[in-house]
Protein backbone atom coordinates (compact mmCIF):
# COMPACT_ATOMS: atom_id res chain seq x y z
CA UNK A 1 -12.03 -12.64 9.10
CA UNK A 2 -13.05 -11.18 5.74
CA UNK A 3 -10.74 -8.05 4.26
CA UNK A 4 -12.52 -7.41 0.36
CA UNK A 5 -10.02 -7.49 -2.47
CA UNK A 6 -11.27 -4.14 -3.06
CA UNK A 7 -9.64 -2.91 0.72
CA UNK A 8 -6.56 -4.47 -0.59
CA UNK A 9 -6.40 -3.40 -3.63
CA UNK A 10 -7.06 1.02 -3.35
CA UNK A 11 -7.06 3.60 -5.67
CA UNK A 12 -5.37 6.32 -4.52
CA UNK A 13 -2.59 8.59 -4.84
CA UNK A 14 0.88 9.11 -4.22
CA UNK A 15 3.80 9.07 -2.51
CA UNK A 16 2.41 6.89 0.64
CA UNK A 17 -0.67 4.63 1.45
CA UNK A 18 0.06 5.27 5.45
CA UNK A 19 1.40 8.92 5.29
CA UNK A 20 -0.76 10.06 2.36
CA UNK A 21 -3.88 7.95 2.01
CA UNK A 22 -4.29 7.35 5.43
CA UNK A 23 -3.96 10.74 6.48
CA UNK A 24 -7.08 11.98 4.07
CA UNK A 25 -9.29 9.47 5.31
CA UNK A 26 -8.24 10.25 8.79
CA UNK A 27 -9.44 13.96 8.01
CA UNK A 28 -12.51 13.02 6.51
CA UNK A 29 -13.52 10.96 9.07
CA UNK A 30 -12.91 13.89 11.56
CA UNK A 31 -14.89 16.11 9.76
CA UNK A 32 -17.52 13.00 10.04
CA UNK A 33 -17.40 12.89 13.59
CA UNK A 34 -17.43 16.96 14.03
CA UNK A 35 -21.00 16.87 11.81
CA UNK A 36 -22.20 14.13 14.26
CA UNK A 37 -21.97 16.76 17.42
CA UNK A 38 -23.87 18.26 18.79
CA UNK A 39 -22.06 21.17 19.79
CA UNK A 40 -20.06 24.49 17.70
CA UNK A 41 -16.77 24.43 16.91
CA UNK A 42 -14.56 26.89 15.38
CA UNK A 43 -11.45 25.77 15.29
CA UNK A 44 -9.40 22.47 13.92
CA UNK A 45 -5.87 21.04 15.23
CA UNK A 46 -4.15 18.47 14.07
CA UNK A 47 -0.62 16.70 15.12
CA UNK A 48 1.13 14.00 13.69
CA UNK A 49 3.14 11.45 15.57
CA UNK A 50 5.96 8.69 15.19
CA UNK A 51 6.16 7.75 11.32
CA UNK A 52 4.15 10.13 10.31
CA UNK A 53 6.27 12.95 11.89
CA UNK A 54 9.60 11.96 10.96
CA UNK A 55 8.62 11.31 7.45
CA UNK A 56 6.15 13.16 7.14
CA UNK A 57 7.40 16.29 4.74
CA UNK A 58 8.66 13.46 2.60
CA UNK A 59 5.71 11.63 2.42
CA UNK A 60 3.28 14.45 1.71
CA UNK A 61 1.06 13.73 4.85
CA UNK A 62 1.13 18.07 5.68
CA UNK A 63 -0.25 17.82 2.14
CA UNK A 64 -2.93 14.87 2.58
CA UNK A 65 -4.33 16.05 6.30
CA UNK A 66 -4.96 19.71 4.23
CA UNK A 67 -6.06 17.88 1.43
CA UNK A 68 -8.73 15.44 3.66
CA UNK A 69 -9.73 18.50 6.07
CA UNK A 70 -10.89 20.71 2.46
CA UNK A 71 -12.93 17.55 1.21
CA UNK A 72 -10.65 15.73 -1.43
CA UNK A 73 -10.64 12.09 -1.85
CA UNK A 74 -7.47 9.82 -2.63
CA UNK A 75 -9.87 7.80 -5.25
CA UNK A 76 -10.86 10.45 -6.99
CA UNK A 77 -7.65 12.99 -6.48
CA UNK A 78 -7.68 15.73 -9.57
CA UNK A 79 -4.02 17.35 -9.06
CA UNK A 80 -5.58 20.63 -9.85
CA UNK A 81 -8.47 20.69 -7.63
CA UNK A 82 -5.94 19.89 -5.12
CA UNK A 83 -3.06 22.68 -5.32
CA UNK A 84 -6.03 25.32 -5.96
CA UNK A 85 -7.31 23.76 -2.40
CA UNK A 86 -4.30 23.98 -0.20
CA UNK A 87 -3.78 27.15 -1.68
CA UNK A 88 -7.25 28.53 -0.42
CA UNK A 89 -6.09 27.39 3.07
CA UNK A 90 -2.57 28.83 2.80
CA UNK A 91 -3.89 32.26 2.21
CA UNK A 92 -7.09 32.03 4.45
CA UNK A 93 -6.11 29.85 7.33
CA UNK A 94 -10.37 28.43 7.24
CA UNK A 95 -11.48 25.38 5.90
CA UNK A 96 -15.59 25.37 4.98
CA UNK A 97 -16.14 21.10 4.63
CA UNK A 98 -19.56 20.26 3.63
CA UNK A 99 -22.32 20.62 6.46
CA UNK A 100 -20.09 22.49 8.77
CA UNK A 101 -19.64 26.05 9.58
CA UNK A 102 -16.53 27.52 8.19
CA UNK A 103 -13.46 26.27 10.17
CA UNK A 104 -9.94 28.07 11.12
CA UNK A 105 -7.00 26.44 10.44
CA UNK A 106 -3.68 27.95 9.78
CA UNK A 107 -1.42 25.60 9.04
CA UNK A 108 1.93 27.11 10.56
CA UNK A 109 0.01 26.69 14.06
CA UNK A 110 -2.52 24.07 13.48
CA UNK A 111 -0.37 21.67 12.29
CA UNK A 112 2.05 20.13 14.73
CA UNK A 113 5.09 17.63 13.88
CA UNK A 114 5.47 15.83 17.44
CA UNK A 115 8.80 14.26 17.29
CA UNK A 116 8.38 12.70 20.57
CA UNK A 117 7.92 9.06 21.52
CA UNK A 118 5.09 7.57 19.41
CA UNK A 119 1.53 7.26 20.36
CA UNK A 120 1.17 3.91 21.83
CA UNK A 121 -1.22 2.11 19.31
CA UNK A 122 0.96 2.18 16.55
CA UNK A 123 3.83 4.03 14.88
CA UNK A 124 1.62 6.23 12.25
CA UNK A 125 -0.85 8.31 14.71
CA UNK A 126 -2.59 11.45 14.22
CA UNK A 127 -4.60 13.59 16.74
CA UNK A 128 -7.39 15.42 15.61
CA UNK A 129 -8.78 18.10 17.85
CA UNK A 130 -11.85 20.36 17.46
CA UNK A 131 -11.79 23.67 19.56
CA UNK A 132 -14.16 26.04 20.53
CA UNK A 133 -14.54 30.34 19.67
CA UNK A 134 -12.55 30.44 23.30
CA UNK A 135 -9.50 27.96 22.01
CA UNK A 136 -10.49 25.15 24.15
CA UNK A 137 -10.72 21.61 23.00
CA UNK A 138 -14.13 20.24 22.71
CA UNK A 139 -13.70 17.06 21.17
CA UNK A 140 -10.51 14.70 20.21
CA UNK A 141 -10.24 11.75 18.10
CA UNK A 142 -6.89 9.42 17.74
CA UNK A 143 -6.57 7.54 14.62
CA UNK A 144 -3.83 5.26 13.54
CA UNK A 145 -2.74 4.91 9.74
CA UNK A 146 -1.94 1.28 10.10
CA UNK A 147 -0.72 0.37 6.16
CA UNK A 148 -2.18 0.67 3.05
CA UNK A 149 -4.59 3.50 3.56
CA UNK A 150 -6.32 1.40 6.26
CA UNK A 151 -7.27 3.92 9.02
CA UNK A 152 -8.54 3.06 12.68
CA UNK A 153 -8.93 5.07 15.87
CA UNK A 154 -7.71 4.36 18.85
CA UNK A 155 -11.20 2.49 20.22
CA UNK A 156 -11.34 0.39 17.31
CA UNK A 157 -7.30 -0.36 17.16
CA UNK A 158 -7.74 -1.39 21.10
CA UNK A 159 -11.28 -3.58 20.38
CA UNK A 160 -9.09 -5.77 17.92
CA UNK A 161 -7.45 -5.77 13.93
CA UNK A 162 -10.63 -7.82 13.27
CA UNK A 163 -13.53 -5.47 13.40
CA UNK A 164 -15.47 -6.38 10.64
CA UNK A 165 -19.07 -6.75 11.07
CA UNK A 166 -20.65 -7.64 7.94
CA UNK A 167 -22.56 -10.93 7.45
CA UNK A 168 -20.74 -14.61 7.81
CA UNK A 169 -18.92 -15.55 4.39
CA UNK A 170 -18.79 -19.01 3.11
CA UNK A 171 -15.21 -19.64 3.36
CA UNK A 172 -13.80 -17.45 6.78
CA UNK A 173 -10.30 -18.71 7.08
CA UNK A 174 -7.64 -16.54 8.92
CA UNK A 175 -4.57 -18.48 8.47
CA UNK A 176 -2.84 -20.48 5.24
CA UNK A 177 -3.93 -23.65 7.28
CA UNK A 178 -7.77 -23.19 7.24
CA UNK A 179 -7.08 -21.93 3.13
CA UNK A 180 -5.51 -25.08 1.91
CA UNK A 181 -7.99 -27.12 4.13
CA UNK A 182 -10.86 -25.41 2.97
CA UNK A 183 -9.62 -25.33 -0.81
CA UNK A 184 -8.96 -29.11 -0.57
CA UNK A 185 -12.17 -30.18 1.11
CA UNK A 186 -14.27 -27.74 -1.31
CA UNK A 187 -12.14 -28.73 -4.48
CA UNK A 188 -12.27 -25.09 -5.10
CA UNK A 189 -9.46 -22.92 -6.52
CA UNK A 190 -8.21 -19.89 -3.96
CA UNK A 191 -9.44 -17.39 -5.72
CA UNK A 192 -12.85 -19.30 -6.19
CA UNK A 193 -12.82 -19.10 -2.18
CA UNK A 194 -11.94 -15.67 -2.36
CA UNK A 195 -14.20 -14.61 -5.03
CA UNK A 196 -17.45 -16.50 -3.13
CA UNK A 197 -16.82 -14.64 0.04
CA UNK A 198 -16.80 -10.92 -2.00
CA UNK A 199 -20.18 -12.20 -3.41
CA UNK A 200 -21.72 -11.92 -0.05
CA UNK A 201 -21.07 -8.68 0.23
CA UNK A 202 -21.30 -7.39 -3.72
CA UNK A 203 -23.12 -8.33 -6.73
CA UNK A 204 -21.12 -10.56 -9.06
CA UNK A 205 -21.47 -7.58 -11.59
CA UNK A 206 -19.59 -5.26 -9.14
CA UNK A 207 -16.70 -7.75 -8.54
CA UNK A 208 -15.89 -7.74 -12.45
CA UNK A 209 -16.68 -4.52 -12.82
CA UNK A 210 -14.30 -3.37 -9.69
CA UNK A 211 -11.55 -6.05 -11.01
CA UNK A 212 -11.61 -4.64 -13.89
CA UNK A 213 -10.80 -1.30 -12.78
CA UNK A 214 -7.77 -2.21 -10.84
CA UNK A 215 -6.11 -3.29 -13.46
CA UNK A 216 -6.73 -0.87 -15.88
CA UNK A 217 -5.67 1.70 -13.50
CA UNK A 218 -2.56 -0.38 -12.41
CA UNK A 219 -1.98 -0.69 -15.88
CA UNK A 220 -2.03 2.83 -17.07
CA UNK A 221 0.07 3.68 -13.92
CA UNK A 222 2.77 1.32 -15.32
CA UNK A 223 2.10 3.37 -19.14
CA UNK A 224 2.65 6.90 -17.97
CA UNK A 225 5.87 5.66 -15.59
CA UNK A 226 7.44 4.26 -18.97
CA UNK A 227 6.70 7.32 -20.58
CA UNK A 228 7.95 9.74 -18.46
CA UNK A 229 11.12 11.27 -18.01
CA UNK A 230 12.38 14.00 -15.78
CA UNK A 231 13.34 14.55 -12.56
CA UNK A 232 11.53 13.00 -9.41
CA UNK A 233 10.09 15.96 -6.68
CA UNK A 234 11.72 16.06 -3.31
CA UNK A 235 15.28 17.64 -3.62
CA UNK A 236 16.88 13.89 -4.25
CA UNK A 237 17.57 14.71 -7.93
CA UNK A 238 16.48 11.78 -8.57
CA UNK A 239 16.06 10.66 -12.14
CA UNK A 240 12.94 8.85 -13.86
CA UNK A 241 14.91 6.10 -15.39
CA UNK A 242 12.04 3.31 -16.14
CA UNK A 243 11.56 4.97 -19.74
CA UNK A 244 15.23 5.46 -20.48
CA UNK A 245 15.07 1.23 -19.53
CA UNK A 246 12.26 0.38 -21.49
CA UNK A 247 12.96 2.12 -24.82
CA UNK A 248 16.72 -0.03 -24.60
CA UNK A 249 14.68 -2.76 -24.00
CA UNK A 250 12.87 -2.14 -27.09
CA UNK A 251 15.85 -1.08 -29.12
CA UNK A 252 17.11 -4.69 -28.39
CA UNK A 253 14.38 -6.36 -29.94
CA UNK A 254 15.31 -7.89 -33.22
CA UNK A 255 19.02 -7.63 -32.60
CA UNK A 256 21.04 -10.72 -31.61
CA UNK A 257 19.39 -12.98 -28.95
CA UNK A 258 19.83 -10.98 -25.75
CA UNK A 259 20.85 -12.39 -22.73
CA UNK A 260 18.57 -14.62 -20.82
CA UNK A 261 18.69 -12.14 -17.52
CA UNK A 262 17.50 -9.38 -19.72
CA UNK A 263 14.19 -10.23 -18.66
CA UNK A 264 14.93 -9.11 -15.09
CA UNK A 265 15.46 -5.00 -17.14
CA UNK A 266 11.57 -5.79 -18.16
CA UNK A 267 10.21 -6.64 -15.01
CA UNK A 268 12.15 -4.46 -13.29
CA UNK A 269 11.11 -1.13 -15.69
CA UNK A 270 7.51 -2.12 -15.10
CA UNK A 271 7.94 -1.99 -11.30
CA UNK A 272 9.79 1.01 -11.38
CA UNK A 273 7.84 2.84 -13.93
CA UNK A 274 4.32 2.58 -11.29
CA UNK A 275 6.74 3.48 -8.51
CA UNK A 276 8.32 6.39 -9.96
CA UNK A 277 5.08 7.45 -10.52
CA UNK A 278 3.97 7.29 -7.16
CA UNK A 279 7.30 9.10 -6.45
CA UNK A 280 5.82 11.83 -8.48
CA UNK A 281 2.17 11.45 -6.56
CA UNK A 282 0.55 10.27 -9.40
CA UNK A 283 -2.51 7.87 -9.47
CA UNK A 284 -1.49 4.00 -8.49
CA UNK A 285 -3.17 1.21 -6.49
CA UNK A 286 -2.03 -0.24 -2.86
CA UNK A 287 -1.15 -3.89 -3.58
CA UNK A 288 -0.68 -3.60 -0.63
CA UNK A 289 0.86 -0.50 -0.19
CA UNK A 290 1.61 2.64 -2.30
CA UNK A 291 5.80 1.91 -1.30
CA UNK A 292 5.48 -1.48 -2.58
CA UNK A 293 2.57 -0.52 -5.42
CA UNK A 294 5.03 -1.75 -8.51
CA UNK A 295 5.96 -5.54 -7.58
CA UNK A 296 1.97 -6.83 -8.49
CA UNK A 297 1.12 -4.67 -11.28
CA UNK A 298 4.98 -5.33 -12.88
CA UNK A 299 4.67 -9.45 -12.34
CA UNK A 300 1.36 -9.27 -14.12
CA UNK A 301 2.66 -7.26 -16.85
CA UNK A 302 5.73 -9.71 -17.17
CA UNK A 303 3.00 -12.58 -17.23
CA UNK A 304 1.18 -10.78 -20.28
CA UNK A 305 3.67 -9.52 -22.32
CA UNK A 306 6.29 -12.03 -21.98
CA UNK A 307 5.14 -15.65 -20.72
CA UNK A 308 3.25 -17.88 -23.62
CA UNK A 309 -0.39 -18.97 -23.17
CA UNK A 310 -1.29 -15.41 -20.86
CA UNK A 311 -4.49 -14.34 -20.89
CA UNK A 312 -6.30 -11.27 -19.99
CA UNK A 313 -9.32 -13.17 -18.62
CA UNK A 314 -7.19 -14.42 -16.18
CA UNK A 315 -6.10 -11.19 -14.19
CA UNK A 316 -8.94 -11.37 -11.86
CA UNK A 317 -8.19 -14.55 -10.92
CA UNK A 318 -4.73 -13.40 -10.07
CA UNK A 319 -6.28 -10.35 -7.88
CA UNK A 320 -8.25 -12.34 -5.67
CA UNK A 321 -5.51 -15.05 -5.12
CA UNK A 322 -3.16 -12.13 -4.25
CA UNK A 323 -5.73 -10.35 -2.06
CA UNK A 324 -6.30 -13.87 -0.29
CA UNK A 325 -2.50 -13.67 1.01
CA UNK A 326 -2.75 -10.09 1.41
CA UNK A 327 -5.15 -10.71 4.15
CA UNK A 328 -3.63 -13.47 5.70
CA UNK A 329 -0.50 -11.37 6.02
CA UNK A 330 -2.53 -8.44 7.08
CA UNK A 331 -4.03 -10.28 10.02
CA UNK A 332 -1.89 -11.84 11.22
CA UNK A 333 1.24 -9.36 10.59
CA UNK A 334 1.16 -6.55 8.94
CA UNK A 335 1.71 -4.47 5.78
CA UNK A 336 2.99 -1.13 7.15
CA UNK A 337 6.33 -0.44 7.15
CA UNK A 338 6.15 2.35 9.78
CA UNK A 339 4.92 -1.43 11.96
CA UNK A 340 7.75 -4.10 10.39
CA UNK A 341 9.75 -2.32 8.30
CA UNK A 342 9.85 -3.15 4.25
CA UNK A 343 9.75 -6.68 5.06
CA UNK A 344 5.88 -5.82 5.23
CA UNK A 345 5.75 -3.51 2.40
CA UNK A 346 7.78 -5.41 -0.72
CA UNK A 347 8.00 -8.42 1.02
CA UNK A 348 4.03 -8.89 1.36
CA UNK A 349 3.31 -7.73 -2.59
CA UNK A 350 6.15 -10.61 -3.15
CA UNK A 351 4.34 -13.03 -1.26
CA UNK A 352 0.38 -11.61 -3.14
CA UNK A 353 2.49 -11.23 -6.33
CA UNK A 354 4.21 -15.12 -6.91
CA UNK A 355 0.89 -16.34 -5.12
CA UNK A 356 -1.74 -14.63 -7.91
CA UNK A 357 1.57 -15.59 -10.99
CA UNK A 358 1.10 -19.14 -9.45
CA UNK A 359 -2.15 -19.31 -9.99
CA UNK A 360 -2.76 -18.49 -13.24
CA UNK A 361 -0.01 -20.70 -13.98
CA UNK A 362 -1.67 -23.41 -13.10
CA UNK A 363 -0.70 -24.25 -9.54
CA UNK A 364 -2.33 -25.95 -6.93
CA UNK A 365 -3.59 -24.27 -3.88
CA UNK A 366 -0.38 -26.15 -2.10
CA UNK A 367 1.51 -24.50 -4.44
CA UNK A 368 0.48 -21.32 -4.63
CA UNK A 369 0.81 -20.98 -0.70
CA UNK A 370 4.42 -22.38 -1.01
CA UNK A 371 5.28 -19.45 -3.37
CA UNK A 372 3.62 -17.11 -1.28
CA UNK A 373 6.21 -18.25 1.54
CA UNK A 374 9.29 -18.44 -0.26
CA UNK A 375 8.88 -14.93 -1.92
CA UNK A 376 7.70 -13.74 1.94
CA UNK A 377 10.82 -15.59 3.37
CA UNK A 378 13.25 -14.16 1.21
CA UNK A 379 12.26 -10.66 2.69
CA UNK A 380 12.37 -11.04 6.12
CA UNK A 381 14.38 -8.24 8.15
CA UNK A 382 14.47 -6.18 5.68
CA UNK A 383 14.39 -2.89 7.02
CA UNK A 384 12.26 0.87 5.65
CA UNK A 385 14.79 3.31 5.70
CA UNK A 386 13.58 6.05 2.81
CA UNK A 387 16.74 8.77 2.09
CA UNK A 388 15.12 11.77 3.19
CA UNK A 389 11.92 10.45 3.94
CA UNK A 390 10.98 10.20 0.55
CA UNK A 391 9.21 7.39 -0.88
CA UNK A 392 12.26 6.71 -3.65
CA UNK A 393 15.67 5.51 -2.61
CA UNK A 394 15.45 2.53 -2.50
CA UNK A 395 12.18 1.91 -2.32
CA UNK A 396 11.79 2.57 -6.44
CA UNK A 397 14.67 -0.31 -7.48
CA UNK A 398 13.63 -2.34 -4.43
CA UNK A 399 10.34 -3.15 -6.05
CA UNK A 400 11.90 -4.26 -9.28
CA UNK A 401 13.84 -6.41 -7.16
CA UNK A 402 10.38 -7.49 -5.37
CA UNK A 403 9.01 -8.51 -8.44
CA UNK A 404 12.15 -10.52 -9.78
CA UNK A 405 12.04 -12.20 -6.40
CA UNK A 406 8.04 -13.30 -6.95
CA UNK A 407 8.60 -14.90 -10.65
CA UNK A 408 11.39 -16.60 -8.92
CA UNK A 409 9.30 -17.83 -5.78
CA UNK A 410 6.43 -18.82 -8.28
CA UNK A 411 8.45 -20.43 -10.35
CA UNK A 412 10.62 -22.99 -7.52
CA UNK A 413 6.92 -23.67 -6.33
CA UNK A 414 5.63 -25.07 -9.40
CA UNK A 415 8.75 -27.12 -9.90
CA UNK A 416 7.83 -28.66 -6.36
CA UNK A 417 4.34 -30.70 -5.84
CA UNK A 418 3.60 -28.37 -2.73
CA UNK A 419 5.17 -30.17 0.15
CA UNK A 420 7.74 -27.73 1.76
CA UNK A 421 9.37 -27.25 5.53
CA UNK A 422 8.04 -23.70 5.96
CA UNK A 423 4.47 -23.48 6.25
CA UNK A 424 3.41 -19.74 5.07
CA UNK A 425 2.15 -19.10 8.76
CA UNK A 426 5.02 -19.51 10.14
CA UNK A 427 6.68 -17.19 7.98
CA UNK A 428 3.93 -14.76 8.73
CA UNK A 429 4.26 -14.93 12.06
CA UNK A 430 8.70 -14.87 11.61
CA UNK A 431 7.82 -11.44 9.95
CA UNK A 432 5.68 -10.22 12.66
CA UNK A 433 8.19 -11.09 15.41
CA UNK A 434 11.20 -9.62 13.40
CA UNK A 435 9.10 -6.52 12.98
CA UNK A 436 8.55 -6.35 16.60
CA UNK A 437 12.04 -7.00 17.51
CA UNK A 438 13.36 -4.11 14.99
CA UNK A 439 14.62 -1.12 16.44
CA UNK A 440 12.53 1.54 15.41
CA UNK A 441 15.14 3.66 13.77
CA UNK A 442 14.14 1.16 10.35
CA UNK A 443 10.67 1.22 10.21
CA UNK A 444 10.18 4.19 8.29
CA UNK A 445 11.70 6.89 9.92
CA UNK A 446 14.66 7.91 8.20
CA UNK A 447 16.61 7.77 11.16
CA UNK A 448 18.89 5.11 10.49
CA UNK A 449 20.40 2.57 7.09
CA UNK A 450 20.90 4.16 4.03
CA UNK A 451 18.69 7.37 4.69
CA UNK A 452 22.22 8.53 7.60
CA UNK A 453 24.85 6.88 5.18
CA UNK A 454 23.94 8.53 1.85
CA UNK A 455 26.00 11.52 1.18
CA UNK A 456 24.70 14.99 1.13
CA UNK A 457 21.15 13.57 2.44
């Protein structure tokens, strides 16, 4: 099993890896297979179902399916571009994609909201349909958003989660087990495991170079959130309140030793500054997911700015060891919320967050996997229950509290020598049952929790 830190770790845009990300891809790949044919068509349909429908308006996916259908890309999203795009298709009901004939496609009847049962792959599916100058459908492709802006269709959900077909890398563990063993027999670190296998695939001057960029862009993310203020889109009224946080924090400074919990306000106004942006569907990275975007960037940030000793050099380090449990937890669980509820969203960035802090902290490969399981374990059941459907109460504070949770996880593991009761499969696996076992009103739905017991929602 090999997942590249670099499918982990996305560029993209906001409010929603599954309902936003996905989506686009899902379009563009449409338009792929429509190029491939060998036959007209004339018109394209699209219809969303489970997830995607019941959140969808929330979670911008009318927006992204337009968006992917007209050619835009989450990596390289221009806000501009965009609204002068959907606007085009508003007023002209075509779409004219790159080596294809114009295309109709009015959204009031070519985009459907099934709020029936869900398809039966997973909870985010779309159905893309081409049709021809009479209205009948020629051709019809099912994909599944399945977390982080991961996109299959229905073949390749139903030929297996593992479908990747590159060569053999040196170190192909699927579970925690095979990691430690490999990482003790080897003497290597994790992220030396990690960062061998993404050399057979990429030139060592890629990995740096695409390291590199995931930081900076997580780290600008976390930037514009703290300097931002207003009011978040969506009809919530919900205010920014990362940069009222951080310029307190800073007012402090110099003043009478604050109390020692104060550091909780920092971490916590990093994580919500990158997830207020995505609120706003600015640019941030899925680590794993754009819901759960803030807790990695925000422990990093706490490690720089606030722990003795931290140094830059060491952030990819800290990316690989993350992506390393990202994939364990993505193969063998999942990260969509839509699948397991939050417990897959904030709970998995807790787990890839007090893993990568771990590392660069010093600790052991024993170590780092018990951190990974204690911040994992300490999320279980939690449920995805957006107000509205929007991507911001309570999944804004919730990463703040996702973060606090990792520096605490990292920290009880390097006070321990790495021998623990809980192995970090079986708490992958606890997750993955609990998410099967959860009614589906939680799993991002906005059917049930706090999105029916907040007033006036």
């Amino acid at each position: 099993m090999f997942l590249s830190v670099f499918d982990m770790f996305k560029v993209g845009v906001g409010p929603s890896s599954s309902h936003t990300i996905g989506p686009m891809v899902a379009a563009a790949r449409f338009l792929d297979h429509l190029r491939a044919q060998p036959f007209a068509v004339a018109r394209v349909r699209a219809s969303l179902h489970g997830s995607l429908a019941f959140t969808g308006i929330g979670h911008a996916t009318d927006r992204a399916v337009m968006l992917g259908l007209a050619g835009q890309r989450a990596d390289d999203y221009d806000a501009a571009r965009a609204e002068a795009a959907l606007e085009a298709i508003r007023t002209q009901h075509e779409i004219a994609p790159d080596g294809l004939l114009p295309l109709r496609f009015d959204p009031k009847d070519d985009l459907l909201f099934d709020y029936g049962p869900a398809l039966p792959g997973h909870a985010n599916g779309l159905i893309f349909k081409g049709l021809d100058a009479q209205g009948d459908t020629v051709t019809q492709v099912t994909y599944y958003s399945v977390g982080g802006g991961f996109v299959l269709t229905a073949d390749e959900l139903a030929a297996g989660r593992d479908t990747d077909d590159g060569p053999p890398v040196p170190w192909p563990f699927r579970t925690a087990a095979q990691m430690l063993d490999m990482a003790q027999t080897s003497g290597k670190s994790i992220a030396t495991l990690k960062r061998e296998n993404e050399l057979s695939r990429r030139r060592a001057t890629d990995v740096d170079a695409g390291l590199t960029r995931i930081w900076a862009v997580m780290n600008a993310c976390i930037d514009r959130g703290l300097a931002a203020t207003g009011t978040l889109p969506g009809g919530l009224n919900v205010r920014r309140r990362a940069h009222g946080i951080h310029q307190a924090l800073l007012a402090e400074r110099g003043l009478n030793q604050p109390a020692p919990h104060t550091i909780n306000d920092w971490m916590s106004a990093y994580a919500m500054a990158v997830n207020e942006e995505n609120a706003a569907g600015g640019q941030v990275v899925t680590a794993p997911t754009n819901g759960a975007a803030g807790v990695l960037p925000a422990t990093i940030r706490y490690w720089l700015d606030h722990v003795p000793g931290a140094a830059p050099s060491k952030i990819p380090d800290f990316l690989l060891t993350a992506a390393a449990i990202g994939g364990l937890i993505k193969f063998n669980a999942s990260i969509s919320g839509a699948e397991c509820g939050c417990q897959a969203e904030v709970g998995s960035a807790a787990a890839m967050a007090a893993a990568g802090l771990c590392a660069v902290l010093g600790g052991s490969p024993a170590q780092i996997e018990n951190a990974a399981e204690i911040a994992l374990e300490h999320h279980l059941g939690m449920t995805c229950d957006p107000v509205r459907g929007l991507v911001q109460v309570p999944c804004i504070e919730r990463n703040g509290l996702g973060c606090i949770k990792a520096v605490s996880a990292a920290s009880l593991a390097l006070r321990g020598d790495g021998v623990h009761l809980v192995p970090l499969d079986a708490a992958i696996e606890t997750m993955r049952q609990t998410g099967a076992d959860m009614s589906e009103k939680y799993k991002e739905t906005s059917l049930g929790g706090l999105a029916v017991n907040v007033p006036n929602c």
